[in-house]
PDB file of N, CA and C in Angstrom:
ATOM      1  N   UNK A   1       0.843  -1.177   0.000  1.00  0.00           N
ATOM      2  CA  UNK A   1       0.000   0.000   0.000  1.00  0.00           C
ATOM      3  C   UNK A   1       0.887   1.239   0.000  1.00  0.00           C
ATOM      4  N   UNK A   2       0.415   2.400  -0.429  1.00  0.00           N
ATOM      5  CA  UNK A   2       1.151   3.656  -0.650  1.00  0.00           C
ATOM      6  C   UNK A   2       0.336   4.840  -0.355  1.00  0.00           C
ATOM      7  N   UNK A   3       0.678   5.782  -0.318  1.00  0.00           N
ATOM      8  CA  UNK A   3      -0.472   7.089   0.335  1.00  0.00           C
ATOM      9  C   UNK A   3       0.689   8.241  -0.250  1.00  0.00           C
ATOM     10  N   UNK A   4       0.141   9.357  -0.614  1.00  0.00           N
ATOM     11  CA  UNK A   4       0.510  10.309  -1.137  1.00  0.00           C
ATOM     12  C   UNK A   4      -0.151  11.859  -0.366  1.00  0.00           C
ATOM     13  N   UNK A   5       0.730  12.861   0.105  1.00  0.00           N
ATOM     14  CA  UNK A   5       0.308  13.743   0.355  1.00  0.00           C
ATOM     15  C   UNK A   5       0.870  15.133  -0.775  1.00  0.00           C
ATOM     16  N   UNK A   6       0.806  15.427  -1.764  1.00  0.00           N
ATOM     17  CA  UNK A   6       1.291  16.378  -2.690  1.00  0.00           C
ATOM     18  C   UNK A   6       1.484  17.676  -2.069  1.00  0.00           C
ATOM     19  N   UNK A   7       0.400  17.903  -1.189  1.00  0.00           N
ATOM     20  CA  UNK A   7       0.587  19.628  -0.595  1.00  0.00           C
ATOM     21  C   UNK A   7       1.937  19.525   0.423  1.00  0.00           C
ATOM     22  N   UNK A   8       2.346  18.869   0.444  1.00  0.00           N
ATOM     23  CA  UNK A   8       3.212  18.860   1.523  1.00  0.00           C
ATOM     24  C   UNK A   8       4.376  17.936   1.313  1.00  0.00           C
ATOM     25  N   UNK A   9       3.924  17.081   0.077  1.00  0.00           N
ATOM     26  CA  UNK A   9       5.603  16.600  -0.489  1.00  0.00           C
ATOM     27  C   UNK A   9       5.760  15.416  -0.397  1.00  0.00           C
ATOM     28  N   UNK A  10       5.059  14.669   0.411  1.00  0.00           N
ATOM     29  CA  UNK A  10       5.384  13.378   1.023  1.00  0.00           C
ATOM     30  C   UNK A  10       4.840  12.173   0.801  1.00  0.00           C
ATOM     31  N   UNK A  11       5.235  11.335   0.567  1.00  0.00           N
ATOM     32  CA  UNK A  11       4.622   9.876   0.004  1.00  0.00           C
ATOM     33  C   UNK A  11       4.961   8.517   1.302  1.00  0.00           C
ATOM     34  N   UNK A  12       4.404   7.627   1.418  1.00  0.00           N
ATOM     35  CA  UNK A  12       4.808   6.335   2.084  1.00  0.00           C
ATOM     36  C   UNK A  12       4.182   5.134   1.138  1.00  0.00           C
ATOM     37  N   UNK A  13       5.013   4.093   2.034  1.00  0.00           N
ATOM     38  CA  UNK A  13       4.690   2.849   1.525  1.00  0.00           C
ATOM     39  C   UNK A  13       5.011   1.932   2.331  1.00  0.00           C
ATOM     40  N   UNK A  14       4.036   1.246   2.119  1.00  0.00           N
ATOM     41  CA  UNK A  14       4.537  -0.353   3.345  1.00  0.00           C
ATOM     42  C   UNK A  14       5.341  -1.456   2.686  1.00  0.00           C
ATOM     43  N   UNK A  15       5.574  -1.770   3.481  1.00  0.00           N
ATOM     44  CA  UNK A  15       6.825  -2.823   3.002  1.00  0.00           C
ATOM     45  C   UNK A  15       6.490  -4.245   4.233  1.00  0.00           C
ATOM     46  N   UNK A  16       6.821  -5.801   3.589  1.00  0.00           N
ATOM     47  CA  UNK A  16       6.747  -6.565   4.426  1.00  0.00           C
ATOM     48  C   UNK A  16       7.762  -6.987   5.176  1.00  0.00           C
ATOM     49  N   UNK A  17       8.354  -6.373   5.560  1.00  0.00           N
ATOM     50  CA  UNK A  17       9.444  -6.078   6.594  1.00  0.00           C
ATOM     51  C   UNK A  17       8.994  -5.663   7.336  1.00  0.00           C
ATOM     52  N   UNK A  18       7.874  -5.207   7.708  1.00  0.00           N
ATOM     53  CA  UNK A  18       6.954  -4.666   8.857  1.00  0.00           C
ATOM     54  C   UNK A  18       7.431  -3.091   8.995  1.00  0.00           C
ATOM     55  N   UNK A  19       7.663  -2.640   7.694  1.00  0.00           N
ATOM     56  CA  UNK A  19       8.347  -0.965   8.048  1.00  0.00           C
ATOM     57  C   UNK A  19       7.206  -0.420   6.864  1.00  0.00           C
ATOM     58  N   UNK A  20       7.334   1.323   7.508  1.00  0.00           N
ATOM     59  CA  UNK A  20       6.460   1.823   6.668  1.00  0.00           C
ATOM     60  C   UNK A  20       7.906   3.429   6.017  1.00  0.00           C
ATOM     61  N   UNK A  21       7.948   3.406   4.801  1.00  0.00           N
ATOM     62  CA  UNK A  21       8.920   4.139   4.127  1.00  0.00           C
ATOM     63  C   UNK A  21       8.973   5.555   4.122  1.00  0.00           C
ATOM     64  N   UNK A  22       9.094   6.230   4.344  1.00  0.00           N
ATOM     65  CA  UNK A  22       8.613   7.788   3.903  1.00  0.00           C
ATOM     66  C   UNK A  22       9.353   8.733   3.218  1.00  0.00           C
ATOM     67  N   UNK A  23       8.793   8.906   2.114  1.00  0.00           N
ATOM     68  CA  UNK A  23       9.716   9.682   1.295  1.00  0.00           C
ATOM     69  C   UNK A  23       9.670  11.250   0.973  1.00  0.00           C
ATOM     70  N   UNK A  24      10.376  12.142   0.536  1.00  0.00           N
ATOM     71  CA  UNK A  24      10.057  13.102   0.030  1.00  0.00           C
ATOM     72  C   UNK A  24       9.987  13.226  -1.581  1.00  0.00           C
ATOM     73  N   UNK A  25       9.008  13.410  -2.071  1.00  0.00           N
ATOM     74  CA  UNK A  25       8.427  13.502  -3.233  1.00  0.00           C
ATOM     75  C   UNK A  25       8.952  14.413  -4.113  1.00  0.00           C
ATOM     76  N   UNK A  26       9.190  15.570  -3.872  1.00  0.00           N
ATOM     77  CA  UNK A  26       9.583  16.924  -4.528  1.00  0.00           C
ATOM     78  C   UNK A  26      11.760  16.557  -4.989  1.00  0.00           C
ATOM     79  N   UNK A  27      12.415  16.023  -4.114  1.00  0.00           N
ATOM     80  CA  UNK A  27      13.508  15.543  -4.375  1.00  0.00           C
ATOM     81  C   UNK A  27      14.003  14.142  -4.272  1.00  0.00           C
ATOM     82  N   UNK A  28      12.416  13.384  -4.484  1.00  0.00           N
ATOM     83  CA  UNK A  28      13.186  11.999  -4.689  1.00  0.00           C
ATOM     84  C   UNK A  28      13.778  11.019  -3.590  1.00  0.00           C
ATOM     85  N   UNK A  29      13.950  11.620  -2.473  1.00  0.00           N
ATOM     86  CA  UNK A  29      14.704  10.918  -1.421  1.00  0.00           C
ATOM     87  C   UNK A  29      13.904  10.660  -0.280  1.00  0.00           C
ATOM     88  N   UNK A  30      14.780   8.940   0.186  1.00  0.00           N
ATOM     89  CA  UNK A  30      13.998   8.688   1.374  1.00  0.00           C
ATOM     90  C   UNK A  30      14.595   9.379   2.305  1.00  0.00           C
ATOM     91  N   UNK A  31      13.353   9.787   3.486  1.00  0.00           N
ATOM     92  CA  UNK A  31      13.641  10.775   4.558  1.00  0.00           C
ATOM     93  C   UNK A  31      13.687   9.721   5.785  1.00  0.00           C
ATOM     94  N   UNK A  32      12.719   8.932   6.191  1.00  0.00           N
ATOM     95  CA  UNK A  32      12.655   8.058   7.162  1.00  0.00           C
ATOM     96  C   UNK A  32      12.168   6.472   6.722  1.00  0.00           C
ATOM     97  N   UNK A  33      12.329   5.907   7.944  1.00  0.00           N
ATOM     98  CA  UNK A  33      11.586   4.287   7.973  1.00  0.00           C
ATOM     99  C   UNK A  33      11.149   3.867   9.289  1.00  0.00           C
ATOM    100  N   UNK A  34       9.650   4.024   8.949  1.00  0.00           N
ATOM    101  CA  UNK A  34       9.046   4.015  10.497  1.00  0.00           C
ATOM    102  C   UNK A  34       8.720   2.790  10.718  1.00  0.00           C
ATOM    103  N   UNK A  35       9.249   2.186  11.501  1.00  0.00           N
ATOM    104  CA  UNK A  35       9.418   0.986  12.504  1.00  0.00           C
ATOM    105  C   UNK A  35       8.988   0.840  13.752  1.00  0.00           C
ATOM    106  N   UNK A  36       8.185  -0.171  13.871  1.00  0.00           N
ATOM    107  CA  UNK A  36       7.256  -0.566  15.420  1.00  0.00           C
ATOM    108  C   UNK A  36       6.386  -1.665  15.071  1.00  0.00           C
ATOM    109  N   UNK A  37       6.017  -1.952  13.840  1.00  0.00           N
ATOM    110  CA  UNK A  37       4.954  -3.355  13.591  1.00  0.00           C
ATOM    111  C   UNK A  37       5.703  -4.485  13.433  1.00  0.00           C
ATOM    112  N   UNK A  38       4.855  -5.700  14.396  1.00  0.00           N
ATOM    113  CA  UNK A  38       5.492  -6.538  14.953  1.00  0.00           C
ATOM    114  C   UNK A  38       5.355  -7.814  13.599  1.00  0.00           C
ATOM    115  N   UNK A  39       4.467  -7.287  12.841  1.00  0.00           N
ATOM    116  CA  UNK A  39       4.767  -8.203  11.384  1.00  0.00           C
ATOM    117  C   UNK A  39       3.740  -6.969  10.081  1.00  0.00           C
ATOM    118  N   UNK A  40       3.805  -7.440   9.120  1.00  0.00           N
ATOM    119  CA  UNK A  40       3.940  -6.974   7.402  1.00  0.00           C
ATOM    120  C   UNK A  40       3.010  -5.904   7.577  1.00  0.00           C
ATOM    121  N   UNK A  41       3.342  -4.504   7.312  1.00  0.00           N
ATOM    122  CA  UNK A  41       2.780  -3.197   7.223  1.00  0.00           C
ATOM    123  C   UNK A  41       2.034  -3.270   6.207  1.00  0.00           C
ATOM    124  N   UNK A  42       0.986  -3.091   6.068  1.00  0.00           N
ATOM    125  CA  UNK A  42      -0.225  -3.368   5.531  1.00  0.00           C
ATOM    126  C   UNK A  42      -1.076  -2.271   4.042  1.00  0.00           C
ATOM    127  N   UNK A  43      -1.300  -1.605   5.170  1.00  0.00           N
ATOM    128  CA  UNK A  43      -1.805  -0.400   4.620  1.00  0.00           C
ATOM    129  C   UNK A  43      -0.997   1.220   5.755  1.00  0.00           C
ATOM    130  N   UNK A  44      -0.737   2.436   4.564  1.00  0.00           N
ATOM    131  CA  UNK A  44      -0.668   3.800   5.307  1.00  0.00           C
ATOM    132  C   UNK A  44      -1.360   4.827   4.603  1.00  0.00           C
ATOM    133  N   UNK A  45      -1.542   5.601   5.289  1.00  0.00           N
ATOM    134  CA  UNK A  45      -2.394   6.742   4.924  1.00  0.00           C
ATOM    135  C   UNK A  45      -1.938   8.388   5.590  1.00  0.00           C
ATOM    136  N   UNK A  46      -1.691   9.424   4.639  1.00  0.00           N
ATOM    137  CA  UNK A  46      -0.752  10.439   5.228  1.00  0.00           C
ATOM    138  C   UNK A  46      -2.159  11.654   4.843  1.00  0.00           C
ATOM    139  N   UNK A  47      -1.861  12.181   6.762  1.00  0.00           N
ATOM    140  CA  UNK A  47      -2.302  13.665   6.299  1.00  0.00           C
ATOM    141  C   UNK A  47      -1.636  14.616   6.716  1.00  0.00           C
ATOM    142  N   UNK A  48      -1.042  15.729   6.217  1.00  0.00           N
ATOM    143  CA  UNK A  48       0.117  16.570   6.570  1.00  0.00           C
ATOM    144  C   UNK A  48       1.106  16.213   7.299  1.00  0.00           C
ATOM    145  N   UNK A  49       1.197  16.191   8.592  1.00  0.00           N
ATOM    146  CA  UNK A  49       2.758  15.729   9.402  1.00  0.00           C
ATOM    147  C   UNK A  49       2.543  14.737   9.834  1.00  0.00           C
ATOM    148  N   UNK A  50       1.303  13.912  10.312  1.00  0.00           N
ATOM    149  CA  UNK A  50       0.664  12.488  10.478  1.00  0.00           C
ATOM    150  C   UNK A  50       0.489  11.395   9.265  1.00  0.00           C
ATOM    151  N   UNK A  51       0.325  10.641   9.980  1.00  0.00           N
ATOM    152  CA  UNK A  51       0.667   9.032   9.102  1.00  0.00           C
ATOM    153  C   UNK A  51      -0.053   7.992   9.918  1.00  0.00           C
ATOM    154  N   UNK A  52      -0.913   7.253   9.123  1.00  0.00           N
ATOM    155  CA  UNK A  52      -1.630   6.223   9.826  1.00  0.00           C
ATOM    156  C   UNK A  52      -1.489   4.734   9.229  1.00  0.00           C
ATOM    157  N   UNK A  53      -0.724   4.116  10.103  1.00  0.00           N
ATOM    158  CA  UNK A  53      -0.365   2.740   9.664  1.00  0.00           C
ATOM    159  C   UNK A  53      -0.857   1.189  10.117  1.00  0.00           C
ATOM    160  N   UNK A  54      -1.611   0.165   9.106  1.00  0.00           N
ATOM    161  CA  UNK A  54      -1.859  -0.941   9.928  1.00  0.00           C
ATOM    162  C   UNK A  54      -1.264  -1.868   9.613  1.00  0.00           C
ATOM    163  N   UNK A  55      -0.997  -3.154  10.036  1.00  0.00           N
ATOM    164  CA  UNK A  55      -0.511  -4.597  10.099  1.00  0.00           C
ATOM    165  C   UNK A  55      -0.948  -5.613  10.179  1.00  0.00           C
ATOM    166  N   UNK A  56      -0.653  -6.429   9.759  1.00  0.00           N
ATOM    167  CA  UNK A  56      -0.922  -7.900   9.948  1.00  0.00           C
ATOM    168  C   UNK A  56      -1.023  -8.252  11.658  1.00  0.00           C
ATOM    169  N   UNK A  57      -0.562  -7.317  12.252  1.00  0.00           N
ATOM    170  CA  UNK A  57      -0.415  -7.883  14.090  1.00  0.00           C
ATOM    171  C   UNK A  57      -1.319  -7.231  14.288  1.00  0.00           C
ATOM    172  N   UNK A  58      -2.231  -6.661  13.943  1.00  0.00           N
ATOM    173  CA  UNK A  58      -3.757  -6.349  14.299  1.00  0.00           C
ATOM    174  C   UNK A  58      -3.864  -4.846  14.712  1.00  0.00           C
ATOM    175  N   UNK A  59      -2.811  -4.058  14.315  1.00  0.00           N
ATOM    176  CA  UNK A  59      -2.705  -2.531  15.257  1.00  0.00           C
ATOM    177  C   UNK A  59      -2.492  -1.527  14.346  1.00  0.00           C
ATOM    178  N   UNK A  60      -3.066  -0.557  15.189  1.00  0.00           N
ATOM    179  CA  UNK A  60      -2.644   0.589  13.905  1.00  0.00           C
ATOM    180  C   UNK A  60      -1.802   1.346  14.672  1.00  0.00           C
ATOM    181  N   UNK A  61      -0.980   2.257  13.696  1.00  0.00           N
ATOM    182  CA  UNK A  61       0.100   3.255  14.492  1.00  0.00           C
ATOM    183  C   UNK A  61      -0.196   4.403  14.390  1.00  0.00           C
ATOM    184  N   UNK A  62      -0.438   5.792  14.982  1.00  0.00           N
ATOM    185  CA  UNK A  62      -0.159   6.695  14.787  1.00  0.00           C
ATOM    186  C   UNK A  62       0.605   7.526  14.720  1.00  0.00           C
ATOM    187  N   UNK A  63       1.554   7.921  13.730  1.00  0.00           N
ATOM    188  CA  UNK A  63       3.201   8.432  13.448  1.00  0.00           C
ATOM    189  C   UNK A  63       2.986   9.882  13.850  1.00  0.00           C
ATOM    190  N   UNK A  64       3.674  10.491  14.769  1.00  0.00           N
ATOM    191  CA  UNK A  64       3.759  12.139  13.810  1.00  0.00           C
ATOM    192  C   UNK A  64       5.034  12.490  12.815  1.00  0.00           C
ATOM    193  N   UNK A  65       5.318  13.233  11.963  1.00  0.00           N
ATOM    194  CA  UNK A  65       6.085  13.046  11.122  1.00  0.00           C
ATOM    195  C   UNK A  65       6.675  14.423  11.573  1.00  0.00           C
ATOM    196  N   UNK A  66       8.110  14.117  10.975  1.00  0.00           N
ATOM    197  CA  UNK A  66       9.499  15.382  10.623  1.00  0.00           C
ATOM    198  C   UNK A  66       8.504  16.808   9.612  1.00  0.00           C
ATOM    199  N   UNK A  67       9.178  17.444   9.856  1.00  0.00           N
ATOM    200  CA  UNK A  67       9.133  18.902   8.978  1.00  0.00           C
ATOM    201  C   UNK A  67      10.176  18.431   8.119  1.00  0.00           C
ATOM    202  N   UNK A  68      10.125  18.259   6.769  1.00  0.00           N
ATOM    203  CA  UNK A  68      11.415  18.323   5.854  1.00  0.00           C
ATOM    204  C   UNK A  68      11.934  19.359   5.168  1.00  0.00           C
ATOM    205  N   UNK A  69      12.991  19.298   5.467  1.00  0.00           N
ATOM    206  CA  UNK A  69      14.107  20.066   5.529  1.00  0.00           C
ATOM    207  C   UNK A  69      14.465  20.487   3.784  1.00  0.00           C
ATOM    208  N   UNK A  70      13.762  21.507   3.610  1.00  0.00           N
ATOM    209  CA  UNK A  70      14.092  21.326   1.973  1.00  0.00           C
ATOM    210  C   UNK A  70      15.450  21.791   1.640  1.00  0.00           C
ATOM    211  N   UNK A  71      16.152  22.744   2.696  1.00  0.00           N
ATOM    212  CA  UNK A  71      17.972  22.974   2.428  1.00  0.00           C
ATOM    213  C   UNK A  71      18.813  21.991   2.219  1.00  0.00           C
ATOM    214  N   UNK A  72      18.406  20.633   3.068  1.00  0.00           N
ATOM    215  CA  UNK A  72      19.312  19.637   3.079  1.00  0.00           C
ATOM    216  C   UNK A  72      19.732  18.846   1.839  1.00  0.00           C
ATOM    217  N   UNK A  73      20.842  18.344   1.530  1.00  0.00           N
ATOM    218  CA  UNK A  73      21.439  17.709   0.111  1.00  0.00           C
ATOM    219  C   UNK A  73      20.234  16.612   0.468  1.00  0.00           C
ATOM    220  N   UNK A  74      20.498  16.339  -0.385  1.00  0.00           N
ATOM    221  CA  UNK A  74      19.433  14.544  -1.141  1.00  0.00           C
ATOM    222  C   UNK A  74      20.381  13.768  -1.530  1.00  0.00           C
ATOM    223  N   UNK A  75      21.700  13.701  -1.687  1.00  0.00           N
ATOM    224  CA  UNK A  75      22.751  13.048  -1.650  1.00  0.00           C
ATOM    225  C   UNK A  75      23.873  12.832  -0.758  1.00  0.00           C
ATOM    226  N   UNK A  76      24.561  11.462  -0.544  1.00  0.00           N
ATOM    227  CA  UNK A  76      25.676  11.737   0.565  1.00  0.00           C
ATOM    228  C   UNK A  76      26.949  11.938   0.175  1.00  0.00           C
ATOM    229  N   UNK A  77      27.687  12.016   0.624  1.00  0.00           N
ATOM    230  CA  UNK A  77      29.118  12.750   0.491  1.00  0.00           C
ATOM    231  C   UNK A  77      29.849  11.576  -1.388  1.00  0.00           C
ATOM    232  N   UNK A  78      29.053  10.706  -1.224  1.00  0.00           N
ATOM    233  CA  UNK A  78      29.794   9.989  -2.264  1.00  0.00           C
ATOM    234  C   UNK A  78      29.322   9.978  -3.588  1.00  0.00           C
ATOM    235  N   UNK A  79      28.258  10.569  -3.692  1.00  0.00           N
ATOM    236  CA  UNK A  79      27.236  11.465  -5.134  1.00  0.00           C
ATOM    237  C   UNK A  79      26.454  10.752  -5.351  1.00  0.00           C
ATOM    238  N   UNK A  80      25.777   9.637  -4.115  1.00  0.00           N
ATOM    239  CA  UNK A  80      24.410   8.985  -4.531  1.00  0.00           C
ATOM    240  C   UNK A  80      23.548   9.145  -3.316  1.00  0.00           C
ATOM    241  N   UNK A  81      22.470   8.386  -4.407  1.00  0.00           N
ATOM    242  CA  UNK A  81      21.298   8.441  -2.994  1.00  0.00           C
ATOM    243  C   UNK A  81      21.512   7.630  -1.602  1.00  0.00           C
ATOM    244  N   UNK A  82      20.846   8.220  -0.987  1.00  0.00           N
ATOM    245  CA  UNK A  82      21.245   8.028   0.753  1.00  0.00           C
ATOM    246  C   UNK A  82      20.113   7.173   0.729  1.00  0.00           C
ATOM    247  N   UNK A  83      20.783   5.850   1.436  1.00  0.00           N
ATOM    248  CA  UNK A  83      20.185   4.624   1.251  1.00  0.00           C
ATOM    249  C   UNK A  83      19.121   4.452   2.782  1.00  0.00           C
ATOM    250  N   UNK A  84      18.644   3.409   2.921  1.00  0.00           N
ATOM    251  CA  UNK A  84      17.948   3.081   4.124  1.00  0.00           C
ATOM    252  C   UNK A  84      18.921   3.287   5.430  1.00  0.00           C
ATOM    253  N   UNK A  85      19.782   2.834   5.680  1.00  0.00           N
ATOM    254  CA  UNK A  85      20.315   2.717   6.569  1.00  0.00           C
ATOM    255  C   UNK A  85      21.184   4.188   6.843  1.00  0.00           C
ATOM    256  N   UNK A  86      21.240   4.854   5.375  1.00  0.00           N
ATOM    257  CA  UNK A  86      21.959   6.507   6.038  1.00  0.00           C
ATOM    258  C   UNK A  86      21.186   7.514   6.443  1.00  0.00           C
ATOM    259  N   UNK A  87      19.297   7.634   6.288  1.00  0.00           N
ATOM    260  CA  UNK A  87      18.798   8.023   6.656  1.00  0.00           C
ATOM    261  C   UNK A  87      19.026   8.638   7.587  1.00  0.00           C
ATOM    262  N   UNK A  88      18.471  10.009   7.746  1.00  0.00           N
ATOM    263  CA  UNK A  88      18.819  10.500   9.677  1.00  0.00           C
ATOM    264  C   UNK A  88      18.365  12.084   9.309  1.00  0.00           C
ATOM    265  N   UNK A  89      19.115  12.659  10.074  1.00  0.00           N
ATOM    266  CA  UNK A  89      19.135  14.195  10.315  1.00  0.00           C
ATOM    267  C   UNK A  89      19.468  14.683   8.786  1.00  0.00           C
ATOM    268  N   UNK A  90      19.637  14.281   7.984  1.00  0.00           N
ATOM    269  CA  UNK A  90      19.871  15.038   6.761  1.00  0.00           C
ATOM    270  C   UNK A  90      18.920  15.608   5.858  1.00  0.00           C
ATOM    271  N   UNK A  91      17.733  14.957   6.116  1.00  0.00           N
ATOM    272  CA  UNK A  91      16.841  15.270   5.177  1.00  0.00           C
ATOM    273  C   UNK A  91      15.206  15.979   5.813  1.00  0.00           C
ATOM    274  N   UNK A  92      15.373  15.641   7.659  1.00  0.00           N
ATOM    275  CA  UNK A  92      14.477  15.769   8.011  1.00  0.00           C
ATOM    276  C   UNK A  92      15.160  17.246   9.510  1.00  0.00           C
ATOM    277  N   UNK A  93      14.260  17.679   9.236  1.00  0.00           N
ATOM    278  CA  UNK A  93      13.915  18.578  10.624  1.00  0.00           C
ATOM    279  C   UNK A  93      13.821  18.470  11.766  1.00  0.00           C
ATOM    280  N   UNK A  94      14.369  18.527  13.070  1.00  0.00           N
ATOM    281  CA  UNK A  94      14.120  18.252  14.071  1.00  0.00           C
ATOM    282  C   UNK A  94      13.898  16.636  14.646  1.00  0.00           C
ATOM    283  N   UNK A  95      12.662  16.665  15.546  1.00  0.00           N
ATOM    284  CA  UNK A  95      12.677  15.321  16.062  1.00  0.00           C
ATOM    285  C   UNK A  95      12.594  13.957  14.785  1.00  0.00           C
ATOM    286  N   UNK A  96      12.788  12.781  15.185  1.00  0.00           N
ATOM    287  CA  UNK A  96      12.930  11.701  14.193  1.00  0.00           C
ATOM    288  C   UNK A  96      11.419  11.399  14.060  1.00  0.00           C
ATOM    289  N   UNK A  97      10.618  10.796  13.328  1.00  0.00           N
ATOM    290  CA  UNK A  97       8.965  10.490  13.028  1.00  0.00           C
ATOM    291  C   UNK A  97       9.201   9.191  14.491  1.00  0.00           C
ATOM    292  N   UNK A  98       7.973  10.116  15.150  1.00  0.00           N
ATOM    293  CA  UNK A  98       7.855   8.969  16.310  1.00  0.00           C
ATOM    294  C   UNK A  98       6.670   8.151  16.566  1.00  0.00           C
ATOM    295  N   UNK A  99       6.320   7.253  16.849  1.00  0.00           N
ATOM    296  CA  UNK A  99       4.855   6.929  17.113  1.00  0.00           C
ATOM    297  C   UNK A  99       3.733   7.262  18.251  1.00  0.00           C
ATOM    298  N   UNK A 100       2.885   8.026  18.141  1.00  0.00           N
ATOM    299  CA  UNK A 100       2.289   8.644  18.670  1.00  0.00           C
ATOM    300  C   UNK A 100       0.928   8.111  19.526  1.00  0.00           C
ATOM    301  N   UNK A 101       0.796   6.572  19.050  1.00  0.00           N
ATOM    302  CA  UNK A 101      -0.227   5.887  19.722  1.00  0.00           C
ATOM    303  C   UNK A 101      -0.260   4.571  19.068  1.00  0.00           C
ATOM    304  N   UNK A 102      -0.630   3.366  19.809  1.00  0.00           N
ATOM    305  CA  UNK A 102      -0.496   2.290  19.012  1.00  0.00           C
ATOM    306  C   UNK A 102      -2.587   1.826  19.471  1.00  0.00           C
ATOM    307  N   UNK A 103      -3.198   1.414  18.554  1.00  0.00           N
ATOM    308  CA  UNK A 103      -4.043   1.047  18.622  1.00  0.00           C
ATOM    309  C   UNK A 103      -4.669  -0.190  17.901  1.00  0.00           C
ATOM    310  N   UNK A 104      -5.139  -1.109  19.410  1.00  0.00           N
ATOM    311  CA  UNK A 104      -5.516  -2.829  18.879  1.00  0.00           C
ATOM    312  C   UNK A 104      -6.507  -2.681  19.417  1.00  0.00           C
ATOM    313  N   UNK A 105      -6.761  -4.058  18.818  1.00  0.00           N
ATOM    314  CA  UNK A 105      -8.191  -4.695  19.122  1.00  0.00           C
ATOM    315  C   UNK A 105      -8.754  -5.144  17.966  1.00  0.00           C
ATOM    316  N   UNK A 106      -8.543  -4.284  16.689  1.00  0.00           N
ATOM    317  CA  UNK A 106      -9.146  -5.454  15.523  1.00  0.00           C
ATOM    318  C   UNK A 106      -8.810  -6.258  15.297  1.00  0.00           C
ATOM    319  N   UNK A 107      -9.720  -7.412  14.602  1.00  0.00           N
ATOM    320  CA  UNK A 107      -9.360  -8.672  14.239  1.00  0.00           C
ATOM    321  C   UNK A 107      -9.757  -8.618  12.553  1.00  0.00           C
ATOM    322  N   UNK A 108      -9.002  -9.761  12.044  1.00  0.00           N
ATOM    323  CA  UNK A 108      -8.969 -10.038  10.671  1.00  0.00           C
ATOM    324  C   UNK A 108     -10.515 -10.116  10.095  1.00  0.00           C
TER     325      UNK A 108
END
């Protein structure tokens, strides 16, 4: 699943790695990878700095998201894209996307 916010730049996608992706749209680059579902991220859905994510483990997440940083390079020191794991302070603003509430109880 994928969710798109245009006014504000930002796209996600779930992945079955149990992570949900978040990108910036306007330069192409991933900004974060929000992590907390305990199996395959399902479906997300973005509205401005929030992000709503569910799973296969029956829960939904509520993210708040980074301000992105539109000064910051979109590349790392070696002239490519900044991969999953270099992610960080480079692309995003302030605090890291944190989860803001976890909510269960549905069933399949």
């Amino acid at each position: 699943s994928l969710s798109a916010d245009f006014g504000v730049g930002l796209g996600a996608a779930c992945c079955q790695d149990r992570a949900v992706y978040l990108w910036d749209l306007r330069r192409h680059a991933l900004l974060a990878v929000l992590r907390g579902h305990l199996d395959e991220a399902r479906a997300v859905s973005l509205a401005g700095r929030q992000a709503l994510s569910c799973s296969s483990d029956r829960t939904l997440r509520l993210w708040d998201l980074p301000e992105v940083d539109r000064e910051a390079p979109a590349e790392n020191d070696r002239g490519r894209g900044l991969s999953a794991n270099e992610v960080g302070d480079l692309a995003i603003r302030g605090a890291s996307p944190s989860c803001r509430a976890v909510l269960e109880g549905h069933v399949s």
